[in-house]
Protein backbone atom coordinates (compact mmCIF):
# COMPACT_ATOMS: atom_id res chain seq x y z
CA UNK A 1 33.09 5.93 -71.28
CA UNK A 2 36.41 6.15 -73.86
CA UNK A 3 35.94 10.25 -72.99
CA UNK A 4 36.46 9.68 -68.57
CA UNK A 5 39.77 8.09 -69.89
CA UNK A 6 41.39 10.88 -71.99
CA UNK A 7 44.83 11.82 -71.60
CA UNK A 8 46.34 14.92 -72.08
CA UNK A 9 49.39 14.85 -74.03
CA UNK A 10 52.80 14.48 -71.91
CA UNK A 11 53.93 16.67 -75.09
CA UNK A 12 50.74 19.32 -74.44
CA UNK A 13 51.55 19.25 -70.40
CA UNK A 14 55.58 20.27 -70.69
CA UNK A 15 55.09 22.54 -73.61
CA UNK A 16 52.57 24.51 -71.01
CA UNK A 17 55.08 24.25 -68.17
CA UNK A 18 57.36 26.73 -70.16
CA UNK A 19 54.46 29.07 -70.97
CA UNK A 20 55.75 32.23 -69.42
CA UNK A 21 53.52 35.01 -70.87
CA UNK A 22 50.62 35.56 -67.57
CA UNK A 23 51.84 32.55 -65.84
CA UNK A 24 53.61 31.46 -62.67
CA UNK A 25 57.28 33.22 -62.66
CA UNK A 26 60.52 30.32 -61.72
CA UNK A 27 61.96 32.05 -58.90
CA UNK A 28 62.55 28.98 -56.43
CA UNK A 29 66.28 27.31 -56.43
CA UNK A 30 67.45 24.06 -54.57
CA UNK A 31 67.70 25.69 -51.38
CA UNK A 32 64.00 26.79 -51.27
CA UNK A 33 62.58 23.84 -52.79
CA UNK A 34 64.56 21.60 -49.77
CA UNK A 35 63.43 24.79 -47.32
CA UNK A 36 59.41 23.85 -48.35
CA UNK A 37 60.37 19.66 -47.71
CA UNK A 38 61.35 20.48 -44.27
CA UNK A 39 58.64 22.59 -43.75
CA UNK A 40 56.10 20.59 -44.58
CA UNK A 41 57.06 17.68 -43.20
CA UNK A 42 58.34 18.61 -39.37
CA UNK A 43 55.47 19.72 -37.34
CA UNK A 44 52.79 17.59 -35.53
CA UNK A 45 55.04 14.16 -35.63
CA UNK A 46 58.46 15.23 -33.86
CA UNK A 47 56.77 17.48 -31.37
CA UNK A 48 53.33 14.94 -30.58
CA UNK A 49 53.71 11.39 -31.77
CA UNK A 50 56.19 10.72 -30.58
CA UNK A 51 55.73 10.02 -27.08
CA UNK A 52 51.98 8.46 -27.96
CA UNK A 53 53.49 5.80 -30.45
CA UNK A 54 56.47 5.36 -27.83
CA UNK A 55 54.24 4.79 -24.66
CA UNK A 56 51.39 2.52 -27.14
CA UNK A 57 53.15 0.62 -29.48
CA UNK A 58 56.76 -0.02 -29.97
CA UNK A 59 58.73 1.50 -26.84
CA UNK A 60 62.28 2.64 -27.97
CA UNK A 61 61.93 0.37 -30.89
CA UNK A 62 60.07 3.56 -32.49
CA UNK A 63 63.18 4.45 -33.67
CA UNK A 64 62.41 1.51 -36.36
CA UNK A 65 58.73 2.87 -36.96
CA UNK A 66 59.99 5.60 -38.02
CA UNK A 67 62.56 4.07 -40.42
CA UNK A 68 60.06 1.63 -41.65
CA UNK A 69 57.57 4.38 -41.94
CA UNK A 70 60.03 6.51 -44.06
CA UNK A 71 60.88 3.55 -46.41
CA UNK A 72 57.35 3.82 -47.23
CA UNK A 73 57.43 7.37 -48.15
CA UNK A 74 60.83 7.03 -50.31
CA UNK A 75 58.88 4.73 -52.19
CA UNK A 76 56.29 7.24 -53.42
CA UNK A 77 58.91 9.79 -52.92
CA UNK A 78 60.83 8.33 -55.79
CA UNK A 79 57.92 8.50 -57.83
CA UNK A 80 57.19 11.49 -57.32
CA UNK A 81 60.55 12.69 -58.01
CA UNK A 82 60.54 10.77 -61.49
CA UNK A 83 57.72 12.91 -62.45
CA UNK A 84 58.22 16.65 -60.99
CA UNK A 85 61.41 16.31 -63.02
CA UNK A 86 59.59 14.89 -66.52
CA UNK A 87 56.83 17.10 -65.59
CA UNK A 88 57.66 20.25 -64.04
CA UNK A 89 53.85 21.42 -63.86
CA UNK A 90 51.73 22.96 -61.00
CA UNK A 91 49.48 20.12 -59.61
CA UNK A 92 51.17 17.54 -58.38
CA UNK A 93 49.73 14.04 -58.10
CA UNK A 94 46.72 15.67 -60.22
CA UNK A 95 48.75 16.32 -63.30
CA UNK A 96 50.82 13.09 -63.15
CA UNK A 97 47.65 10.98 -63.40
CA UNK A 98 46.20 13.23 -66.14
CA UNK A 99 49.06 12.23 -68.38
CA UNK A 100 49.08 8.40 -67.89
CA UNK A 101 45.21 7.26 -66.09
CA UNK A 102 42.74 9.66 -67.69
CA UNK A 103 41.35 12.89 -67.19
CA UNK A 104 38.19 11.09 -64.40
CA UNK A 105 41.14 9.17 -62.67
CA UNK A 106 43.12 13.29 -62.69
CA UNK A 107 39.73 14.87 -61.37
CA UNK A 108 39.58 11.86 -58.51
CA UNK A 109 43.34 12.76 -57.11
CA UNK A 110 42.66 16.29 -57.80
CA UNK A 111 39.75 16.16 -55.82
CA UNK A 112 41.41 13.80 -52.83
CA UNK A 113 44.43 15.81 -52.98
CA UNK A 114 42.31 18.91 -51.47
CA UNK A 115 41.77 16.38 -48.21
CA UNK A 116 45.57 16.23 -47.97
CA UNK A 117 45.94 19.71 -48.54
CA UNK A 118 43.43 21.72 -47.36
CA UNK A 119 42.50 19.35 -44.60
CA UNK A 120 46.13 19.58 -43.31
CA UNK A 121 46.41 22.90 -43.41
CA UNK A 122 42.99 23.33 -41.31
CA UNK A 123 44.54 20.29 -38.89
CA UNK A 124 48.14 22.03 -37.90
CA UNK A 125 46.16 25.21 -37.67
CA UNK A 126 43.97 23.17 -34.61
CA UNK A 127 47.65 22.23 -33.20
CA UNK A 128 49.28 25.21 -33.69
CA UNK A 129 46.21 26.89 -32.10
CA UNK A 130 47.17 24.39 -29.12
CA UNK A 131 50.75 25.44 -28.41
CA UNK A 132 49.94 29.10 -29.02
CA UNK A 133 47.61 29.21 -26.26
CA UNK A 134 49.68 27.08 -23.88
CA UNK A 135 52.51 29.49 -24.28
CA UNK A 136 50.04 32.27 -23.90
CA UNK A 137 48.51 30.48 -20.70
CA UNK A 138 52.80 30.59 -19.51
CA UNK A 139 53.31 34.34 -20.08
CA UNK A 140 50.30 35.39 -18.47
CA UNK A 141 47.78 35.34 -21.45
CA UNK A 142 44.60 33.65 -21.13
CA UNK A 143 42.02 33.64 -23.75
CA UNK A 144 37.94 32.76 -23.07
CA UNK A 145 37.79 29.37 -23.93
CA UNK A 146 34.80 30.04 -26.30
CA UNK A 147 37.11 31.27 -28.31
CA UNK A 148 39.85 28.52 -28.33
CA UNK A 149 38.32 25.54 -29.63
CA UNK A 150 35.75 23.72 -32.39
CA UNK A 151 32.17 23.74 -31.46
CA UNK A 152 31.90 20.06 -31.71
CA UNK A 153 33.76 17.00 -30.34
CA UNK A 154 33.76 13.80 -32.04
CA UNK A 155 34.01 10.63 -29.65
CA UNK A 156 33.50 7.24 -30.37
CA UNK A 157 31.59 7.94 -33.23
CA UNK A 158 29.24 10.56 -31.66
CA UNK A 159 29.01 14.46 -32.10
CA UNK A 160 28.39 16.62 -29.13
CA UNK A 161 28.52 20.26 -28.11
CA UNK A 162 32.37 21.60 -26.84
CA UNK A 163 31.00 24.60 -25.22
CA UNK A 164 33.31 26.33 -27.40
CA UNK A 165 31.89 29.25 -30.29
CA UNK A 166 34.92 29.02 -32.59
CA UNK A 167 38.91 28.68 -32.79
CA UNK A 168 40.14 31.91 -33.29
CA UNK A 169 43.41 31.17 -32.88
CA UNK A 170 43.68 29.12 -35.77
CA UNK A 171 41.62 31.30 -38.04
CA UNK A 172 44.15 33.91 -37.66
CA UNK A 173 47.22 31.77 -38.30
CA UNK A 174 45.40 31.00 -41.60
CA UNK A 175 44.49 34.58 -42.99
CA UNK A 176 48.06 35.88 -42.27
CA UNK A 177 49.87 32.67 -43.77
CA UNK A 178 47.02 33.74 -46.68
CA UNK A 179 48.00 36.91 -46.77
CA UNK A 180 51.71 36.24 -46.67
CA UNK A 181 51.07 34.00 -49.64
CA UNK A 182 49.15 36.85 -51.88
CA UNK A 183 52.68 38.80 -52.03
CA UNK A 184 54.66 36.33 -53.94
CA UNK A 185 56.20 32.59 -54.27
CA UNK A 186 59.72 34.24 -53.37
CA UNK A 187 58.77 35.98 -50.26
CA UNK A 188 56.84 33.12 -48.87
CA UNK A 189 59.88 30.45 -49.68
CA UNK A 190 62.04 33.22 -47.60
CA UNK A 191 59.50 33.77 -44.90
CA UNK A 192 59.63 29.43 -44.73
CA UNK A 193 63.23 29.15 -44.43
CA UNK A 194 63.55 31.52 -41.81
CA UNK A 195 61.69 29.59 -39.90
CA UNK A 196 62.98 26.17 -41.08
CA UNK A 197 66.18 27.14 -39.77
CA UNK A 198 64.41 28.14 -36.62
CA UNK A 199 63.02 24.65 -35.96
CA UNK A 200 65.59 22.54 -36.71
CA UNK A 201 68.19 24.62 -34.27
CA UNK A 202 65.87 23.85 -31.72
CA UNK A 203 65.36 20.48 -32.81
CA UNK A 204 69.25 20.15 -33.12
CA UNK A 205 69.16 21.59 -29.27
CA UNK A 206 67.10 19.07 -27.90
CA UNK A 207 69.55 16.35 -29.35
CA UNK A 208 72.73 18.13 -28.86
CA UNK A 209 72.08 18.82 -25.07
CA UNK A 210 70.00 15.92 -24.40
CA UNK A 211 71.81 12.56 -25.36
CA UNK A 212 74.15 14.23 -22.08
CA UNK A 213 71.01 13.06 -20.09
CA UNK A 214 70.23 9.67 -21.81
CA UNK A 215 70.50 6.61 -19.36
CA UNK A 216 70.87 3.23 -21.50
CA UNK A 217 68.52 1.39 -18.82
CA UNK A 218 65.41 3.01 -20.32
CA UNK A 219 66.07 1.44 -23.82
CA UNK A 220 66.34 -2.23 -22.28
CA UNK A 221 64.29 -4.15 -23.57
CA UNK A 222 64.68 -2.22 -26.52
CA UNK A 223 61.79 -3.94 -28.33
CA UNK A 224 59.27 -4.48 -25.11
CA UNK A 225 57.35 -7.96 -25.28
CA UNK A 226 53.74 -8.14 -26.80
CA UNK A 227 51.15 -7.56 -25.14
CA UNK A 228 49.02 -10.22 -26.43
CA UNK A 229 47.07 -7.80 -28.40
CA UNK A 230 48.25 -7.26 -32.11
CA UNK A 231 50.01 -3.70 -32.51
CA UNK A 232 51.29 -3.27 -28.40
CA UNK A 233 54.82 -3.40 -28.62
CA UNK A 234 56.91 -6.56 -30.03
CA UNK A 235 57.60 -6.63 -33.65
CA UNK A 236 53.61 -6.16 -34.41
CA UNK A 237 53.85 -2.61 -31.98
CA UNK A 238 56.99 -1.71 -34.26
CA UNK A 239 54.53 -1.96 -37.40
CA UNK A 240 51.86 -0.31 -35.61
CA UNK A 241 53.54 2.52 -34.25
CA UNK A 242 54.68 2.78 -38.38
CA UNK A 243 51.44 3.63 -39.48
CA UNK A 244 50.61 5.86 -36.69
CA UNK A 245 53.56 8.37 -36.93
CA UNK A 246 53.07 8.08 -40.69
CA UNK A 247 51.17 10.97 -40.36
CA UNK A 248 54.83 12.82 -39.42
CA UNK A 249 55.93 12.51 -43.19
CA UNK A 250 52.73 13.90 -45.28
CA UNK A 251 54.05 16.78 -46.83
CA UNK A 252 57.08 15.88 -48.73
CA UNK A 253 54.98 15.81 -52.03
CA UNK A 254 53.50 19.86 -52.16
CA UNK A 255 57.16 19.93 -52.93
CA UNK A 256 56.04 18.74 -56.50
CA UNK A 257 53.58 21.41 -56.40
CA UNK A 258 55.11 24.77 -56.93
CA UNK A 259 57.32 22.23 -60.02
CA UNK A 260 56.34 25.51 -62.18
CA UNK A 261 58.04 27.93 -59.99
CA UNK A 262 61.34 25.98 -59.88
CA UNK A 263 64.16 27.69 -61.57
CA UNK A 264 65.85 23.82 -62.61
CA UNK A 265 62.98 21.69 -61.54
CA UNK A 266 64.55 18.80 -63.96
CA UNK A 267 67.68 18.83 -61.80
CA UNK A 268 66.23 20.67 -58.26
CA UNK A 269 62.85 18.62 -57.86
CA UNK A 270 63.98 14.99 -57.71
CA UNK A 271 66.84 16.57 -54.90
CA UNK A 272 64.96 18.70 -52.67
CA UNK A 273 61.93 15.62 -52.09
CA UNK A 274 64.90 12.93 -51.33
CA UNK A 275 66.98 15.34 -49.04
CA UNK A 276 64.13 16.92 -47.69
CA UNK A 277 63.08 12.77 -46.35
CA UNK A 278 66.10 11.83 -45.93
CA UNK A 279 67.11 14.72 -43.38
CA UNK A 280 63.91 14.65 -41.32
CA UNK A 281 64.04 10.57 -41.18
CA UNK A 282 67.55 11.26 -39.29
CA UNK A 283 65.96 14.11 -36.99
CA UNK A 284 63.06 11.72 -36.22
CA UNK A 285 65.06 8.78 -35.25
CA UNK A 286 67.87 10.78 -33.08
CA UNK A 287 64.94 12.69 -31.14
CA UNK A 288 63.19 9.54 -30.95
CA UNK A 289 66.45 7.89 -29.43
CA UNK A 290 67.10 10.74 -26.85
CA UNK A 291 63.53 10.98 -25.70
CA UNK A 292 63.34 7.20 -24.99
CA UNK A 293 66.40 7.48 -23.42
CA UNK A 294 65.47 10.53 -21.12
CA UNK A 295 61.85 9.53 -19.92
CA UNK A 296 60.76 5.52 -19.58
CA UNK A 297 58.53 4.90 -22.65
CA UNK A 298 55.83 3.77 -20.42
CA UNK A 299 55.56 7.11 -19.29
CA UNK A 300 55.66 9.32 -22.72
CA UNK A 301 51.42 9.06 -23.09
CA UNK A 302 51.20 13.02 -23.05
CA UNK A 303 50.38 15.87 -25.45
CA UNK A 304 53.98 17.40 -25.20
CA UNK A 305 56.31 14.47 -24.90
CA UNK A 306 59.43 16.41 -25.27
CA UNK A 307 58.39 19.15 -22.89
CA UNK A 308 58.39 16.04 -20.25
CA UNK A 309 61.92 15.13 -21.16
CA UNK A 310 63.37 18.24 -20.32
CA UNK A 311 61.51 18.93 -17.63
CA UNK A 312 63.03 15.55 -15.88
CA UNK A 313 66.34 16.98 -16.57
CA UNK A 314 66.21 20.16 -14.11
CA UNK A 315 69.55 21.49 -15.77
CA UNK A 316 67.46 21.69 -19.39
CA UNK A 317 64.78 24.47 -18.04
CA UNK A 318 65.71 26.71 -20.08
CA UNK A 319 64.95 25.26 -23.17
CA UNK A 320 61.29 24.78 -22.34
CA UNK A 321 60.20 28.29 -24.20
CA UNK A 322 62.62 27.29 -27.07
CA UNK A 323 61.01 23.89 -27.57
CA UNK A 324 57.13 25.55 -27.84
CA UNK A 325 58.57 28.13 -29.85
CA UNK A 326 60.45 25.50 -31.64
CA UNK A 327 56.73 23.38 -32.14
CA UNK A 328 54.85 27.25 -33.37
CA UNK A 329 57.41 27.57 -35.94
CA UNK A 330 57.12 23.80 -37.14
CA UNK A 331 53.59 24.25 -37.39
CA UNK A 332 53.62 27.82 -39.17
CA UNK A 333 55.77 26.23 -42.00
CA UNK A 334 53.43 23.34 -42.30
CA UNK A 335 50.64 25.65 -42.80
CA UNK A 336 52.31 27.80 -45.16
CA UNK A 337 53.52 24.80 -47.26
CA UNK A 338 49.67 23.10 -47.53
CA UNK A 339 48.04 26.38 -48.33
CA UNK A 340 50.88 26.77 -51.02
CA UNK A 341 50.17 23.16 -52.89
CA UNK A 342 45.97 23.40 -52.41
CA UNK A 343 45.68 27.35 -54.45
CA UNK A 344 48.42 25.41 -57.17
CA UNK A 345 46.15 22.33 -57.39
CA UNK A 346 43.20 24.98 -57.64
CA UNK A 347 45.27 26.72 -60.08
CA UNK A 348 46.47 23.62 -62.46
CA UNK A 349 42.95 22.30 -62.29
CA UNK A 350 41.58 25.29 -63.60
CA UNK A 351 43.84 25.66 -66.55
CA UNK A 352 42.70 22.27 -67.28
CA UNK A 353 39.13 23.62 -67.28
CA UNK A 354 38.06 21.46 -65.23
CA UNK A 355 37.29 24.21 -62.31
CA UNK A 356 36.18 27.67 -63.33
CA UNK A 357 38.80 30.06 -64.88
CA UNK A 358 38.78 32.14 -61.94
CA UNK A 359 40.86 30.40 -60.06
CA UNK A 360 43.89 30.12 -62.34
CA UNK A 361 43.99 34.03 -62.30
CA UNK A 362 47.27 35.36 -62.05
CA UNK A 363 48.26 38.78 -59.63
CA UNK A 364 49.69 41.13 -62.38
CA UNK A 365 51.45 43.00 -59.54
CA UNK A 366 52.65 39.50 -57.27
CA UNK A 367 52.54 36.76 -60.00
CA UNK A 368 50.82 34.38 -57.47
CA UNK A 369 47.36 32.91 -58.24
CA UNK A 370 45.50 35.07 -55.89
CA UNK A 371 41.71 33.52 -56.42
CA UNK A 372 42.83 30.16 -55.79
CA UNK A 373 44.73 31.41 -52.59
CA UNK A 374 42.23 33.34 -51.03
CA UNK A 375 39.27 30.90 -51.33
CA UNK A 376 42.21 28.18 -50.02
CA UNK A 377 42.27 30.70 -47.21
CA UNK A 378 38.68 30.75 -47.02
CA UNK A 379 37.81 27.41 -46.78
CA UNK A 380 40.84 26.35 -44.46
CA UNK A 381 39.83 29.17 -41.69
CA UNK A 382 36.27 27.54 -41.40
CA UNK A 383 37.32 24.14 -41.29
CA UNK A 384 40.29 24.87 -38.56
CA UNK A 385 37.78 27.13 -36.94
CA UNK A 386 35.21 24.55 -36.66
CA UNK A 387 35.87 20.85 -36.40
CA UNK A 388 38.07 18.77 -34.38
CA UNK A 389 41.43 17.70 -34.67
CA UNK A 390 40.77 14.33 -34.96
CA UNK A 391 38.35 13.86 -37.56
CA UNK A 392 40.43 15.98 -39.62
CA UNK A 393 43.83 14.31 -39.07
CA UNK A 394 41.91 10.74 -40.03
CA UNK A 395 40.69 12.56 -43.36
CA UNK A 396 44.36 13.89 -44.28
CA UNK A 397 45.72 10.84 -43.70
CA UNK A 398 43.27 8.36 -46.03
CA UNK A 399 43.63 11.25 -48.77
CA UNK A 400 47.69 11.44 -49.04
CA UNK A 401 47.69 7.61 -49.28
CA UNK A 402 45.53 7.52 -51.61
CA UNK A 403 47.42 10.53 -53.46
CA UNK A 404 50.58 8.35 -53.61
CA UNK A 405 48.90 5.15 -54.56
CA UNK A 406 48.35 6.99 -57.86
CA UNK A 407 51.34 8.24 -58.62
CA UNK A 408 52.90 5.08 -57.94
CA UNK A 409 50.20 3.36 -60.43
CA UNK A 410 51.12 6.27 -62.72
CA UNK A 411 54.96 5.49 -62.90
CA UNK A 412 54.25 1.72 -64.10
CA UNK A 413 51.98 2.78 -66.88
CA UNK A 414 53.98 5.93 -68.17
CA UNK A 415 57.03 3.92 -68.51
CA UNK A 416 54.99 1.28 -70.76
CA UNK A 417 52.98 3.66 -72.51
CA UNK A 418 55.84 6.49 -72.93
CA UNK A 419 58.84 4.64 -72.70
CA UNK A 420 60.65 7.49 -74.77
CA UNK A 421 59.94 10.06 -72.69
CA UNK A 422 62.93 11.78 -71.17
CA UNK A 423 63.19 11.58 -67.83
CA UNK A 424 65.56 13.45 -66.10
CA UNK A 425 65.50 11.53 -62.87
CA UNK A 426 64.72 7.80 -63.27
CA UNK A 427 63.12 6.08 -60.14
CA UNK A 428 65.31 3.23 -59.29
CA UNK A 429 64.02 -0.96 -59.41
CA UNK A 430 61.14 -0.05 -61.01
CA UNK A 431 58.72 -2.26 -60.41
CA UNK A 432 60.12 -3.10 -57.34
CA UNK A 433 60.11 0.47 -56.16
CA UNK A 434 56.17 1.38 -57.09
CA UNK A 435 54.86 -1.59 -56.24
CA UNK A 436 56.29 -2.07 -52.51
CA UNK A 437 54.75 2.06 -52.36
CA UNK A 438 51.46 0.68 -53.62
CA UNK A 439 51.24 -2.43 -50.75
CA UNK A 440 52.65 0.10 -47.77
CA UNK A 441 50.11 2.71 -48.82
CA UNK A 442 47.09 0.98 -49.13
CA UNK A 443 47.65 -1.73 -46.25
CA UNK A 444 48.10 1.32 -44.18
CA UNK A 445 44.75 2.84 -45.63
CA UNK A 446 43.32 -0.70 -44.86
CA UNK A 447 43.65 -0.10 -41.03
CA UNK A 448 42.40 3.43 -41.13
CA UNK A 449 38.40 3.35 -38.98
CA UNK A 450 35.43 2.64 -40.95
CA UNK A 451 33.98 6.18 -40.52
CA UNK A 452 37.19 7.48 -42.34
CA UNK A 453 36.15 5.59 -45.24
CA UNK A 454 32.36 6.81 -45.61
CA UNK A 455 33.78 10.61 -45.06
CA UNK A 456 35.94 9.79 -48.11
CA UNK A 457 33.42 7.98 -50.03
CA UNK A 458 30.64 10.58 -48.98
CA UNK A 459 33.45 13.54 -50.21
CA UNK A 460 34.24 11.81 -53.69
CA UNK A 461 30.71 11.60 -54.78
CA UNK A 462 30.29 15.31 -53.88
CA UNK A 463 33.62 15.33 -56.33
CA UNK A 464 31.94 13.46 -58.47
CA UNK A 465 29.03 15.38 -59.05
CA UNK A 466 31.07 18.73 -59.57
CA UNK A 467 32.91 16.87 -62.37
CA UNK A 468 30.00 15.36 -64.08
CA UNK A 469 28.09 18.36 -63.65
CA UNK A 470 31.11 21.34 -64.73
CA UNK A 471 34.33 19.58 -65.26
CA UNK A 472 33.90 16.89 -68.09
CA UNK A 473 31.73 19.64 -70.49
CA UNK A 474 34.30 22.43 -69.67
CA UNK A 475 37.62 20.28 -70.18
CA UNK A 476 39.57 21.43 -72.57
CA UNK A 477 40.62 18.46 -73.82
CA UNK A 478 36.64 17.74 -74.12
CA UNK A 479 36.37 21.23 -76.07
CA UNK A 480 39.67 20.36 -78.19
CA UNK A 481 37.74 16.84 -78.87
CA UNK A 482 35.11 18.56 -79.81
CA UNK A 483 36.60 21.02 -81.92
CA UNK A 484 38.56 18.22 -84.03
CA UNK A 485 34.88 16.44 -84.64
């Protein structure tokens, strides 16, 4: 039992961060590293949840959902920023837990954090499949619907046949993000950018043009009575609506994954995941504000919420194209970003030897860890190709909770057990700070459905196995252990 617990030297884990002979080249500054935040994080939420949460739960009050939500994530954000500057490693989550809970508690996050990762990927690739075909549909595009969508639906807890042979679509978003990937950190953080800048204009041209349009009447009341049913509106709908548009924050922490490629990580890391929350919890709430303001709330229950809102406004027509084009590039980047983090965790895991050397191979030409990419590619093609949005936006969701319940764990024991350590960045009211991430985090995994549980249960023994089976004879700590004996 003493050997599931081992812990690999915080000493051991930043002496291999500045390896540089056949490893991953620093080539990322602030800029990038704020560029990835943003791009990870605005996608699904801004351009979908909105107007579902709005029109469900808490009415204009969403504005506060999405404040309250974001508390929650600056409390594992802070955590996380503590670490990717102490421990400026590929891997995230993963490596952080290595260091302070044991190498079985690492493999368990290492493990989950391929739900957040890869899942997510294969998710936005469903949505951005979505908006791709609806603005095909507009210019005079349309593709065979056997083509466009998963082969199953899964509703109220029963499978049945779509009709549909495969997504296509989001197959091929996948291979060319892939592919874009394969030629370097650098050109990939450029491509994102780009297209970060591209979003948030149009996100900034919703809000600039719109609040014009906003009539006060629609936010009155501003918090709508309850129901009578927990969660549906009142100050239970405000906490509701909370935990459903958390789901518009996952993605701040693959910032912490390309830690290795960061020219200053000590300095840049700990910046880029507190600006990169910080500026997309102000986006989120002034969107929020002019879309309630535009359109009743009662009437926001619809896939494209802010497509509605300028469609009421006759004079805003012309920023319909802008907004889809707006919600492709939010989704690319999102893509991008999740494929990036799952081939590092691939990458740090095998260095660890707890996955097969093969996929911490390193390009000699592109310096990027090419294995570990392409099988990412692999796997997240046949999962967007072939399941439904929903079951895999449920799995995403229970696995980044669980991913930050860790790491907030993993800041209280570090800073008992390696008080000395230097830390760079210090997360602020510690406890306070990790334990009010812990209680958000897991009361919100506490109301995810029952089936989201078994999926995760069902994919950690699978996890489980592999480690038992590979990872705990090929560790290299086990070997090193072994070696010393």
């Amino acid at each position: 039992m003493k050997s599931l617990f081992r812990k690999k030297p915080v000493d051991l884990i930043i002496s291999e961060s500045m390896e540089r002979e056949g490893g991953l080249p620093r080539s990322l500054g602030l800029w990038h590293l704020f560029a990835l935040g943003i791009g990870a994080i605005i996608g699904t939420g801004i351009f979908v949840l909105t107007g579902t949460a709005a029109a469900n739960y808490a009415g204009p009050a969403l504005t506060l959902s999405f404040i309250l939500s974001a508390f929650g994530c600056a409390m594992a954000g802070l955590c996380y920023a503590e670490f990717a500057s102490m421990l400026p490693v590929a891997g995230s989550a993963y490596a952080y837990s290595y260091s302070t809970l044991g190498e079985f508690i690492a493999w368990f996050i290492g493990w989950d954090l391929i739900l957040e990762y890869l899942f997510a990927s294969g998710t936005v690739a469903v949505g951005w499949s979505g908006y791709i075909i609806s603005l095909l549909d507009w210019l005079g595009i349309h593709l065979p619907t056997q083509l466009v969508g998963a082969p199953f639906n899964h509703i109220a807890g029963q499978w049945t046949a779509s009709g549909s042979i495969i997504n296509l679509p989001a197959i091929f978003i996948v291979f060319l993000l892939s592919a874009l990937l394969l030629r370097g950190v650098k050109q990939s953080a450029f491509f994102n950018s780009v297209i970060v800048v591209i979003k948030v204009s149009v996100i900034l041209l919703f809000i600039g043009f719109g609040v014009w349009y906003i009539n006060a009447d629609n936010w009155v009341p501003y918090i709508p009575p309850n129901t009578g049913e927990f969660g549906h509106f009142g100050i239970s709908g405000i906490f509701r609506g909370a935990g459903v548009i958390f789901f518009a924050y996952i993605g701040f922490d693959a910032v912490s994954t390309v830690a290795q490629e960061a020219k200053n990580p000590q300095r840049d890391m700990p910046r880029a995941i507190i600006l990169s929350l910080l500026v997309c919890t102000v986006l989120y709430v002034l969107v929020t504000a002019v879309l309630t303001g535009i359109v009743p709330y009662t009437e926001l229950a619809v896939p494209a919420p802010i497509a509605l809102a300028i469609d009421r406004v006759g004079t805003l027509a012309w920023l319909s194209p802008f907004i889809k084009l707006g919600a492709i590039a939010g989704l690319t980047t999102v893509i991008l970003v999740m494929l990036m983090g799952q081939a590092r965790i691939f990458y740090s895991m095998s260095k660890d030897g707890l996955l097969p050397r093969f996929f911490s191979n390193v390009h000699p030409k592109f310096k990027t860890p090419n294995n570990a990419t392409i099988i990412t590619g692999l796997f997240a093609a046949l999962i967007a190709g072939l399941l439904p949005i929903n079951v895999l936006g449920e799995l995403v969701s229970i696995g980044t909770l669980a991913a930050f319940v860790i790491v907030c764990i993993s800041v209280l024991v570090l800073r008992k057990t390696h008080p000395e350590t230097h830390r760079p960045f210090k997360t602020p009211f510690v406890p306070f700070v990790p334990i009010a991430g812990i209680v958000i985090c897991l009361s919100q995994m506490v109301a995810l459905p029952l089936d989201t549980w078994i999926r995760l249960i069902v994919w950690m023994m699978i996890g489980f196995a592999i480690y038992f089976l590979y990872g705990r004879r090929h560790s290299k700590l086990n070997k090193l252990s072994e070696k010393n004996n």
